[in-house]
N, C-alpha and C. Protein backbone atom coordinates (compact mmCIF):
# COMPACT_ATOMS: atom_id res chain seq x y z
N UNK A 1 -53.77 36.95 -32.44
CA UNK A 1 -52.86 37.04 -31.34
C UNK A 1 -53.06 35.87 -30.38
N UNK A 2 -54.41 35.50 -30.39
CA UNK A 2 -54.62 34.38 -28.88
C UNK A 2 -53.89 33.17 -29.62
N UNK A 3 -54.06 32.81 -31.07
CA UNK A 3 -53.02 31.75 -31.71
C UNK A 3 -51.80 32.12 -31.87
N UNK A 4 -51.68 33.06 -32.02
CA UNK A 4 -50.02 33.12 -31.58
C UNK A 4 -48.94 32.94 -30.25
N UNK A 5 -50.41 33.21 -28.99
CA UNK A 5 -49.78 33.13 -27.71
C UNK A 5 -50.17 31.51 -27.45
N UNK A 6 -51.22 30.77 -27.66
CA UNK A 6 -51.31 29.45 -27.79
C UNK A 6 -50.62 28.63 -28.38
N UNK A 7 -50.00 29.01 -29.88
CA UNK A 7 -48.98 28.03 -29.94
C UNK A 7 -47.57 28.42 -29.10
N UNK A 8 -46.99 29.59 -28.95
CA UNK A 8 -46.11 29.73 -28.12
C UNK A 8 -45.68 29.11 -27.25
N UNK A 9 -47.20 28.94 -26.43
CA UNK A 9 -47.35 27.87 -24.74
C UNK A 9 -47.71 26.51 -25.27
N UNK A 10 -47.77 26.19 -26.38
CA UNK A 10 -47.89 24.73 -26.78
C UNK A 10 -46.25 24.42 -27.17
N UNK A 11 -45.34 25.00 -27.72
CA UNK A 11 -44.31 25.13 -27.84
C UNK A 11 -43.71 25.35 -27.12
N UNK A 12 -43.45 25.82 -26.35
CA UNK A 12 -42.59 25.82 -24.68
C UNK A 12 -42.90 24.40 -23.61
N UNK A 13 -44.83 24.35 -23.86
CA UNK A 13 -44.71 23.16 -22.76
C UNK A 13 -43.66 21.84 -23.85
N UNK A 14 -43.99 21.95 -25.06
CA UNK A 14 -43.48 20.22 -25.80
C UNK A 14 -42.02 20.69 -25.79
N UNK A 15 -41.59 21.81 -25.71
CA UNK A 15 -39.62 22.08 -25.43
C UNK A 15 -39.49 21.45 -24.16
N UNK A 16 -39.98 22.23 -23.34
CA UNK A 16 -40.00 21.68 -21.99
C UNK A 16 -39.89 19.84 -21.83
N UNK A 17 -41.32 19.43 -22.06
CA UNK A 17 -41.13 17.87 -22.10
C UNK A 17 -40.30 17.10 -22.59
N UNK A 18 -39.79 17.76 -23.80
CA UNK A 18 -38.83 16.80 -24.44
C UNK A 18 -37.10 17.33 -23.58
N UNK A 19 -37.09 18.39 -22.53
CA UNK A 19 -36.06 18.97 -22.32
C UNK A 19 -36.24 17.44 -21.08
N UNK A 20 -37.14 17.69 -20.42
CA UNK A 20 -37.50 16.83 -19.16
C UNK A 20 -37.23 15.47 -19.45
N UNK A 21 -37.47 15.05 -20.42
CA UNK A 21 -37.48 14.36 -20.71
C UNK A 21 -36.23 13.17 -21.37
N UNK A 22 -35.23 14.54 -21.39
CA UNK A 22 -34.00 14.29 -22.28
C UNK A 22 -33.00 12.70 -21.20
N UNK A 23 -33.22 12.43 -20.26
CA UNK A 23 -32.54 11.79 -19.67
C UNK A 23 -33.31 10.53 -19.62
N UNK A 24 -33.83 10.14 -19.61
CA UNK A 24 -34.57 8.92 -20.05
C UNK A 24 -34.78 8.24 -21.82
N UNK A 25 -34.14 9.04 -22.61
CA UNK A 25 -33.44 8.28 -23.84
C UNK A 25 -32.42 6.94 -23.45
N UNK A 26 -32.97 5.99 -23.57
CA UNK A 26 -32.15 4.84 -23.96
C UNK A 26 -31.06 4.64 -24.90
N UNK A 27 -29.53 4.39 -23.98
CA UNK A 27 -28.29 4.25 -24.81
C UNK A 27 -28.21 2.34 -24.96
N UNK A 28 -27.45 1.87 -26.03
CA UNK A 28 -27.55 0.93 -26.42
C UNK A 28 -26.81 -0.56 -25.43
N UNK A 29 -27.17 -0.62 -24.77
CA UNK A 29 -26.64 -1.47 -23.73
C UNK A 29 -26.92 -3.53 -23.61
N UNK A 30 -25.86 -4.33 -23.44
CA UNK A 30 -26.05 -5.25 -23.19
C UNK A 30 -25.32 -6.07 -21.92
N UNK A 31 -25.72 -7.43 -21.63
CA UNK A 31 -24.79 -7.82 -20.84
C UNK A 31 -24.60 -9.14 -21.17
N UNK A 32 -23.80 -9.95 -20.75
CA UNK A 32 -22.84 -10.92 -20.37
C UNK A 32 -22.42 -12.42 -19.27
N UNK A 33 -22.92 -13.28 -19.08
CA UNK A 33 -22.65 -13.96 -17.99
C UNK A 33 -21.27 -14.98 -18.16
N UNK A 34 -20.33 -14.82 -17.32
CA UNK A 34 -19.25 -15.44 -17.55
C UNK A 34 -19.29 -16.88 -17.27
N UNK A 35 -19.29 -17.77 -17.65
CA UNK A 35 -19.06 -19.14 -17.32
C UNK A 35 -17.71 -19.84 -16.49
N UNK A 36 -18.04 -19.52 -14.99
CA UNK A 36 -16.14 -20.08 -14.77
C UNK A 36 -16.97 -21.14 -13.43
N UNK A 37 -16.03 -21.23 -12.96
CA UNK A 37 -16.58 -22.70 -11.65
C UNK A 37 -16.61 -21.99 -10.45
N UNK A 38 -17.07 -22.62 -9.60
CA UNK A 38 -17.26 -22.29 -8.29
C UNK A 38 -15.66 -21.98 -7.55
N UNK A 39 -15.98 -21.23 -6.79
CA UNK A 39 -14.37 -21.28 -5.98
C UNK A 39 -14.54 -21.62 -4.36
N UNK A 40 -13.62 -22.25 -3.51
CA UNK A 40 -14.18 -22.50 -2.29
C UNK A 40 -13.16 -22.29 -1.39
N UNK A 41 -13.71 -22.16 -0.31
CA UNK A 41 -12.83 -21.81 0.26
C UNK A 41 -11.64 -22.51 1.47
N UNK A 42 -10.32 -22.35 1.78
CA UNK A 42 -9.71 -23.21 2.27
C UNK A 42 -9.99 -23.77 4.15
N UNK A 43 -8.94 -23.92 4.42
CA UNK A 43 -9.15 -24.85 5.45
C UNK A 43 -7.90 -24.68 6.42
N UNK A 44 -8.33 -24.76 8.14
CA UNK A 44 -7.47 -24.59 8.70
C UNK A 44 -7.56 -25.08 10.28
N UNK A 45 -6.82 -26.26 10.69
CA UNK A 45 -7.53 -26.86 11.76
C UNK A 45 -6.29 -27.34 12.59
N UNK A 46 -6.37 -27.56 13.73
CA UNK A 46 -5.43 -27.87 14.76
C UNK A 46 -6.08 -28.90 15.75
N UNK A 47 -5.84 -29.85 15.72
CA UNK A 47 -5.46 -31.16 16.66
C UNK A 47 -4.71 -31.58 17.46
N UNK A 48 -5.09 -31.58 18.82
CA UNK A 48 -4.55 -32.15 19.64
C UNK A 48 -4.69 -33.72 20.20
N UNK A 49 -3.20 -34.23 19.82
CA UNK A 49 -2.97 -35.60 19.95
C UNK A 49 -3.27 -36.21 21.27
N UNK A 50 -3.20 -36.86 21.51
CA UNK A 50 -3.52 -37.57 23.08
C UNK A 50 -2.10 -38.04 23.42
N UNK A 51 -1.67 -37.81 24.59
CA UNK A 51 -0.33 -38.10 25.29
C UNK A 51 0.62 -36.63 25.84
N UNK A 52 -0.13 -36.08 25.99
CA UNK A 52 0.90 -34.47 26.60
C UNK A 52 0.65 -35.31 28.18
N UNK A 53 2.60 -34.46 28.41
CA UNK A 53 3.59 -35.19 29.58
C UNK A 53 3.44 -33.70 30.65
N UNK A 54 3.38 -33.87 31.82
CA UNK A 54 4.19 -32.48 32.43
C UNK A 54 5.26 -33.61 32.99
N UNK A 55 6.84 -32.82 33.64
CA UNK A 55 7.97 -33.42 34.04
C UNK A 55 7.93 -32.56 35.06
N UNK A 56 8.91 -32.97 35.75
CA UNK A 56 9.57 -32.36 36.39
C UNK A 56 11.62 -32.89 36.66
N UNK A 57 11.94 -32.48 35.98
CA UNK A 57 12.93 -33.06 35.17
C UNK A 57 13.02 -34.34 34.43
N UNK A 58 13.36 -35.40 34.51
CA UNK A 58 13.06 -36.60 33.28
C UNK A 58 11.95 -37.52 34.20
N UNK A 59 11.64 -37.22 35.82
CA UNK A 59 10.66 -37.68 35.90
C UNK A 59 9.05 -37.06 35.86
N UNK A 60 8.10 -38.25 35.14
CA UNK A 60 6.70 -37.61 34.92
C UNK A 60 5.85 -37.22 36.35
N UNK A 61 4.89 -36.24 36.10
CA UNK A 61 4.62 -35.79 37.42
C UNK A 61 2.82 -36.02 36.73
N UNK A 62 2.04 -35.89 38.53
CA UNK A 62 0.67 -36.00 37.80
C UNK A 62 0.50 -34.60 38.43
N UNK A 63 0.11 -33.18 38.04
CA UNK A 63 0.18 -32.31 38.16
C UNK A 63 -1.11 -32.08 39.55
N UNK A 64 -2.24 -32.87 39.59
CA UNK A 64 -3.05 -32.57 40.26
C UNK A 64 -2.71 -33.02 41.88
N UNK A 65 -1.42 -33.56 41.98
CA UNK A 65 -0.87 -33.88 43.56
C UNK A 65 0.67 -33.01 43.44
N UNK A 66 1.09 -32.56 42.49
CA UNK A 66 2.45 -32.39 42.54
C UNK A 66 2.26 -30.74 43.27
N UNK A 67 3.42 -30.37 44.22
CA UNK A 67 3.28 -29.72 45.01
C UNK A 67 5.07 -28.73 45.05
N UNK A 68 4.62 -27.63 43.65
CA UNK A 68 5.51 -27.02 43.00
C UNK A 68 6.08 -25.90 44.47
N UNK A 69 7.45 -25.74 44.06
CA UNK A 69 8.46 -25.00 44.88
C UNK A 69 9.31 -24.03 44.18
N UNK A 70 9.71 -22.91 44.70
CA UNK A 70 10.74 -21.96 43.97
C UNK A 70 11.76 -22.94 43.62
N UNK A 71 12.11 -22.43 42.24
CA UNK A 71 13.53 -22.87 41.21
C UNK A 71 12.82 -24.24 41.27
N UNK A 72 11.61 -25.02 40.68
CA UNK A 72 11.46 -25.65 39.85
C UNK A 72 11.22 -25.58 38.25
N UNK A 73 11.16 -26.30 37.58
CA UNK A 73 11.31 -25.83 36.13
C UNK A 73 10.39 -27.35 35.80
N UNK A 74 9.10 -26.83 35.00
CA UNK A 74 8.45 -27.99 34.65
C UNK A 74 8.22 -27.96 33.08
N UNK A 75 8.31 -29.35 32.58
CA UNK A 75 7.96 -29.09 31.10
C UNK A 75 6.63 -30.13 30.60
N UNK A 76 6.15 -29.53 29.64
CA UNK A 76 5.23 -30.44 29.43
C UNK A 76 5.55 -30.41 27.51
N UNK A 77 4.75 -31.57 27.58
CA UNK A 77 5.19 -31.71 25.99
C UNK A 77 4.67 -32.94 25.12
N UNK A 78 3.74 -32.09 24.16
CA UNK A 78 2.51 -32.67 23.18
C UNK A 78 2.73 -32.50 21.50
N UNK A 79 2.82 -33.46 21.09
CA UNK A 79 2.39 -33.36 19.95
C UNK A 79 0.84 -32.52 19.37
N UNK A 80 0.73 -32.36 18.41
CA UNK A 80 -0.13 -31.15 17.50
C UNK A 80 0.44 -31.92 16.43
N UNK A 81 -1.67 -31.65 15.50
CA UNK A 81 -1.93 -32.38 14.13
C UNK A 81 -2.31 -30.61 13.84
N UNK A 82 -1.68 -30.33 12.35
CA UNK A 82 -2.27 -28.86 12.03
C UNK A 82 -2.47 -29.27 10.04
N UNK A 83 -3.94 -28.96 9.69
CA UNK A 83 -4.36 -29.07 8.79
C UNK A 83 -4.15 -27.85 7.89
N UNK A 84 -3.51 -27.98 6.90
CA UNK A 84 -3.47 -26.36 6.60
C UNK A 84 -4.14 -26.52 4.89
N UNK A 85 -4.96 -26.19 4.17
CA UNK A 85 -5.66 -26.29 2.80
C UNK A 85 -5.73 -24.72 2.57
N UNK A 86 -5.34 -24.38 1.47
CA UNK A 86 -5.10 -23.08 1.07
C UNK A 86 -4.37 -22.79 -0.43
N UNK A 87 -4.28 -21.83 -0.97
CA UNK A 87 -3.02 -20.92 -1.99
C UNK A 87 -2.72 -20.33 -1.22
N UNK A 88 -1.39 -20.36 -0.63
CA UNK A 88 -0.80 -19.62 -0.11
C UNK A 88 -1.09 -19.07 1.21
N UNK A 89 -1.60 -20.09 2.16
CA UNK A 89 -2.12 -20.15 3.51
C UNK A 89 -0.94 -19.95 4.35
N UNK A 90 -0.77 -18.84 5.13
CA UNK A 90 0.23 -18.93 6.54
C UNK A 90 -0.52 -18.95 7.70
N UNK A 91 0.11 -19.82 8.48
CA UNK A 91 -0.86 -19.19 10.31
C UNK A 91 0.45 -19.38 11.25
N UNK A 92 0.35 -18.52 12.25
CA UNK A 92 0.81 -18.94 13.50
C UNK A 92 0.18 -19.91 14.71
N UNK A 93 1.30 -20.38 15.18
CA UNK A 93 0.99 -21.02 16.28
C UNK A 93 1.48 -20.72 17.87
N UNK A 94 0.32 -20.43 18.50
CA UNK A 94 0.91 -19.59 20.11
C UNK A 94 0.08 -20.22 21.24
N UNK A 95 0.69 -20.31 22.52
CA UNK A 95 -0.09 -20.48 23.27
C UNK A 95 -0.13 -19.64 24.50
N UNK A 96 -1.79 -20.10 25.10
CA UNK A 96 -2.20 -19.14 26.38
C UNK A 96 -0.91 -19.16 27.23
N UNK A 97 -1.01 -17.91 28.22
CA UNK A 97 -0.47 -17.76 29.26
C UNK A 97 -1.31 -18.28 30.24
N UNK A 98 -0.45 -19.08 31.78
CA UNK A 98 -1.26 -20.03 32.29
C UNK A 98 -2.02 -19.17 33.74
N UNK A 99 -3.09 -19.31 33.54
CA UNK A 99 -3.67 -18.88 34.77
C UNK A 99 -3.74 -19.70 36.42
N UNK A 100 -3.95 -18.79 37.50
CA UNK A 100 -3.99 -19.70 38.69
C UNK A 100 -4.49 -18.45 39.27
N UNK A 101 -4.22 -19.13 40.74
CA UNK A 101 -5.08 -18.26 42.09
C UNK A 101 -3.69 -17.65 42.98
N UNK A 102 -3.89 -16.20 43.68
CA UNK A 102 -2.73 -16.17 44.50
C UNK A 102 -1.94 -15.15 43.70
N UNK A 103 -0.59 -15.48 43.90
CA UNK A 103 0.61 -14.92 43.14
C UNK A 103 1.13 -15.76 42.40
N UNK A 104 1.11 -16.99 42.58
CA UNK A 104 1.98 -17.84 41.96
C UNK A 104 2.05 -17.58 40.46
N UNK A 105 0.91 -17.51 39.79
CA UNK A 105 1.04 -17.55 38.10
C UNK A 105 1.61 -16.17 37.97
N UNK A 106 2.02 -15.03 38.74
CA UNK A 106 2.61 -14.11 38.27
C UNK A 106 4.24 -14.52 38.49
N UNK A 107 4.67 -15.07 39.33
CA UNK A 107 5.73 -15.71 39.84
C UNK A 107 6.70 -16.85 38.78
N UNK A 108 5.73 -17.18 37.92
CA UNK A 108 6.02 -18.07 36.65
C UNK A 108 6.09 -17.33 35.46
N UNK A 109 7.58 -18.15 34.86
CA UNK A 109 7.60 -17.57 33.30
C UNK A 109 7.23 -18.78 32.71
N UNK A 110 6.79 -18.87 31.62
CA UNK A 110 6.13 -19.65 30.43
C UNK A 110 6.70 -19.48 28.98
N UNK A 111 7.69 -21.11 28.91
CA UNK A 111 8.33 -20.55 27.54
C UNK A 111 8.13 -21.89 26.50
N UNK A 112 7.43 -21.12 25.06
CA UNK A 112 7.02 -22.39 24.10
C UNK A 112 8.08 -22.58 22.73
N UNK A 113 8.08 -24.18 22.89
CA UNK A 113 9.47 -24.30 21.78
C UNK A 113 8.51 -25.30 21.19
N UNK A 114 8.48 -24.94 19.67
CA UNK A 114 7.68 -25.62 18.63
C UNK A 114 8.79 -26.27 18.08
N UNK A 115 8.45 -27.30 17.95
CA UNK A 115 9.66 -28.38 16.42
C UNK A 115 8.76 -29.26 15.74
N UNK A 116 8.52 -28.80 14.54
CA UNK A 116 8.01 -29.20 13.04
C UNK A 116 8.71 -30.66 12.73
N UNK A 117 7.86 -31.44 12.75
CA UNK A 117 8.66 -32.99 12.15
C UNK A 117 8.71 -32.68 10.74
N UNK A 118 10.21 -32.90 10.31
CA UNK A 118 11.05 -32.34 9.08
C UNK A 118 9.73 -32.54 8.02
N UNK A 119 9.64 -31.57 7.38
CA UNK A 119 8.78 -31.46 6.82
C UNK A 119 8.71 -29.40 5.64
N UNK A 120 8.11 -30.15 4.54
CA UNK A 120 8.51 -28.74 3.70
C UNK A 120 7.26 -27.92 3.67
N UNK A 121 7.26 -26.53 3.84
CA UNK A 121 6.37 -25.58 4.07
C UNK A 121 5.57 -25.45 5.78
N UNK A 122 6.52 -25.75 6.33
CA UNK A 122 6.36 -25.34 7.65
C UNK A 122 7.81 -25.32 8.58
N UNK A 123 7.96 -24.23 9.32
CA UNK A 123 8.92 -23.91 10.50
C UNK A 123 8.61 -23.23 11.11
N UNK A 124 9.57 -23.28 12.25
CA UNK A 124 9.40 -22.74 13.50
C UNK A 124 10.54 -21.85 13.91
N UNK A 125 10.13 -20.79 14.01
CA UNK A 125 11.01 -19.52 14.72
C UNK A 125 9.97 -19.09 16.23
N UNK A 126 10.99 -19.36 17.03
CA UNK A 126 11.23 -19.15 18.55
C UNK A 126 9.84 -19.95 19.03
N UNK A 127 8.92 -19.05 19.66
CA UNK A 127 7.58 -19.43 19.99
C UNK A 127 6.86 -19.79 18.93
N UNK A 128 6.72 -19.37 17.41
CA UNK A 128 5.88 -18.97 16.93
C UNK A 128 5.91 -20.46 15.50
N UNK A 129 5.28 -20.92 14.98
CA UNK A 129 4.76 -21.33 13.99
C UNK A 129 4.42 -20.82 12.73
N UNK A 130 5.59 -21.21 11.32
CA UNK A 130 5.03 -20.57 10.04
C UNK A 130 5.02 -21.46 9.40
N UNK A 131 3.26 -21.73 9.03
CA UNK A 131 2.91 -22.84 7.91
C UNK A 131 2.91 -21.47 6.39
N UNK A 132 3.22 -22.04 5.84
CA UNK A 132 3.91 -21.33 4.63
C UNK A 132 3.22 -22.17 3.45
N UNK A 133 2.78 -23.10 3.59
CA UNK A 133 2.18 -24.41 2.09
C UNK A 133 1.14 -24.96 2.49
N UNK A 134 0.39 -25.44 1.70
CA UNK A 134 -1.23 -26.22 2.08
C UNK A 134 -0.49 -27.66 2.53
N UNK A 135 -1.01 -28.84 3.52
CA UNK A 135 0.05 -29.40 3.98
C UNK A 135 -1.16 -30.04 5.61
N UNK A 136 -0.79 -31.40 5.72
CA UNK A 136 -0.91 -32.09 6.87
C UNK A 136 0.43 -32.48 7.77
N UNK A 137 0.66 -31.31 8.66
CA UNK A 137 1.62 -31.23 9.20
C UNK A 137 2.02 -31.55 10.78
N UNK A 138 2.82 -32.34 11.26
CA UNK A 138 2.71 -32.99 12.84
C UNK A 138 3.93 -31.97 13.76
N UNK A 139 3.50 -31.56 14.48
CA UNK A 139 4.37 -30.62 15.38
C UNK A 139 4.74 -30.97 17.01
N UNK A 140 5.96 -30.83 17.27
CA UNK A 140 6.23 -31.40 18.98
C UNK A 140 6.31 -29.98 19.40
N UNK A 141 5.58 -29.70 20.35
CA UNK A 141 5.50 -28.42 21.30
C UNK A 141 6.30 -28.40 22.69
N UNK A 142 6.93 -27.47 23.37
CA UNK A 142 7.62 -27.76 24.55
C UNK A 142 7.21 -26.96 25.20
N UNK A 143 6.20 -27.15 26.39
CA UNK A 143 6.36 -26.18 27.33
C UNK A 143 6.92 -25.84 28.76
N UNK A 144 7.76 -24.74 28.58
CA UNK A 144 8.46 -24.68 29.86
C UNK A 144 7.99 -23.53 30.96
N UNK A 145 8.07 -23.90 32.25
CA UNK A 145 7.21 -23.60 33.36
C UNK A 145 8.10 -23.36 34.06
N UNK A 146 8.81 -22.25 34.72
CA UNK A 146 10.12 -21.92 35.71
C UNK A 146 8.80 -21.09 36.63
N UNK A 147 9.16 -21.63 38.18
CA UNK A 147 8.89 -21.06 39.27
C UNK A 147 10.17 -20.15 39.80
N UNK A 148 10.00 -19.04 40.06
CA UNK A 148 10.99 -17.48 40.67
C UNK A 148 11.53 -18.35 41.57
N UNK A 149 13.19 -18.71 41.29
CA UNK A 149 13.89 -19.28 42.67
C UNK A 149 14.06 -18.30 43.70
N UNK A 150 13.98 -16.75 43.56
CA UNK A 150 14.11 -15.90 44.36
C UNK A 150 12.47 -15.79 45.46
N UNK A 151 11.03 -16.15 44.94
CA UNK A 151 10.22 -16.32 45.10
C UNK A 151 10.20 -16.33 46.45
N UNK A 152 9.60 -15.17 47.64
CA UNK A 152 8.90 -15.04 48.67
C UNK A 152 7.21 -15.05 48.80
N UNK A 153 7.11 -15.57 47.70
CA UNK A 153 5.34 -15.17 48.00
C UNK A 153 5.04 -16.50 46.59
N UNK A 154 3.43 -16.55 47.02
CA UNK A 154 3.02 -17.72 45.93
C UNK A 154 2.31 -18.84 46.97
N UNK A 155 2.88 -19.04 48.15
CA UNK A 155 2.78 -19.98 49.47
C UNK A 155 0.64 -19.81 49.18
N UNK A 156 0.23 -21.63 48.70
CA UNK A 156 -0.74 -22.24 48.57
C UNK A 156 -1.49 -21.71 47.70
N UNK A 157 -0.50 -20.74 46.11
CA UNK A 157 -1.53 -20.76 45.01
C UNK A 157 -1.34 -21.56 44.27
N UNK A 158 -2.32 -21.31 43.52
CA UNK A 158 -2.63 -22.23 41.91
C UNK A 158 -1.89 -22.00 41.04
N UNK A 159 -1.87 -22.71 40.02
CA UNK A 159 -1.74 -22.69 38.60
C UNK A 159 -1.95 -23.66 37.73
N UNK A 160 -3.04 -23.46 36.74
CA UNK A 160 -3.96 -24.33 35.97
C UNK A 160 -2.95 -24.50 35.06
N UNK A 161 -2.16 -25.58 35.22
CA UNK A 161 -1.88 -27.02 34.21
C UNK A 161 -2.42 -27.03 32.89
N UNK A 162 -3.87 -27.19 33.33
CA UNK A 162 -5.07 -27.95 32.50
C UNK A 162 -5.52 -26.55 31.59
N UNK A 163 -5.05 -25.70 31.75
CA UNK A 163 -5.82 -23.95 30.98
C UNK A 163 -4.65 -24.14 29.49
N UNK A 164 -3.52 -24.68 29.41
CA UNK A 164 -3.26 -24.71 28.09
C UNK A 164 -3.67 -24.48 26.92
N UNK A 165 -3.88 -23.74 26.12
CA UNK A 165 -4.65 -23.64 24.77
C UNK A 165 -3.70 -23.08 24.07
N UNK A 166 -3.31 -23.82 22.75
CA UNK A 166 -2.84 -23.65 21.46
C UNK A 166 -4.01 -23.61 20.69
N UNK A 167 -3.17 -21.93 20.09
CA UNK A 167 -4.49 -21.47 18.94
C UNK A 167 -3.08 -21.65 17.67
N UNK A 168 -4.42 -21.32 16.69
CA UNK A 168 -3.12 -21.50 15.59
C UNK A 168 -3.88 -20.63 14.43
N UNK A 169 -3.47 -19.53 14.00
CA UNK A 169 -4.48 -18.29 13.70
C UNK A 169 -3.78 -18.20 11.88
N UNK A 170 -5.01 -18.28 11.15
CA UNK A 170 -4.21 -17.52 9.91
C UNK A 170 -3.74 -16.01 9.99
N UNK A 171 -1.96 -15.64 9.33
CA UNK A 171 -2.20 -14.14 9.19
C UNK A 171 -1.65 -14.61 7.09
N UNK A 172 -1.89 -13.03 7.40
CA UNK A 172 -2.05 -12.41 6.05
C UNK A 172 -0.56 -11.99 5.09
């Protein structure tokens, strides 16, 4: 009987182990390394040219003496270098709203007119900039600056000229 209950429990523990054991059998497995090239990634850059104008109608103004009044309308206006390297790269192009001291910069509307020198895979709808093709592309920007001719208030604020910033953002 004690060999009969000994192999029993010798037989249950080696069921057991090999039960325990059952998941650690090795299935026949290999692998693979693909040979392809590096891939990299594109490119997207905006330049600003040297020569942006402010007016004040066809004459040039130097903004840091000029001494703005209701129902003036000022424009300024710069060329932009925009680098675009990509498959199938789009970005927009927008700019800041202009800050100052006072009321005045609330008192001002701010309006941007992009024109693309003729050129394929880039245009311009309203404010906005669509580079559409990989492409070294030259852009004339317009910005227009109307002071409130109705304007009671504003009397000795600011407005930073110089705060301009064109971003030019990839979307998707």
């Amino acid at each position: 009987m004690k060999k009969l209950i000994a192999g029993a429990i010798a037989g249950t523990v080696g069921l057991a182990l090999l039960l325990g054991g059952a998941g650690t059998f090795a299935l026949w497995s290999s692998t693979a390394t693909v040979s392809s090239p590096t891939i990299t990634a594109g490119d997207l850059q905006l330049t600003s040219n040297a020569g942006g104008v402010w007016k004040d109608g066809a004459t040039t103004i130097d903004p840091a003496t000029f001494l703005i009044v209701p129902g003036k309308v000022l424009t300024y206006t710069q060329t932009l270098t925009i680098l675009a390297k990509g498959d199938g790269i789009k970005a927009d192009l927008t700019a800041s709203n202009l800050t100052g001291s006072g009321t005045l910069s609330t008192l001002t509307t701010n309006v941007l007119n992009i024109a693309p020198v003729a050129a394929t895979g880039i245009s311009a709808t309203g404010q906005t900039i669509n580079v559409t093709a990989a492409g070294t592309y030259t852009v004339n920007v317009t910005m227009t600056v109307t002071f409130n001719s109705s304007a009671t208030t504003g009397q000795n604020g600011t407005l930073n000229l110089s705060g301009v910033t064109f971003t030019l953002a990839q979307k998707l």
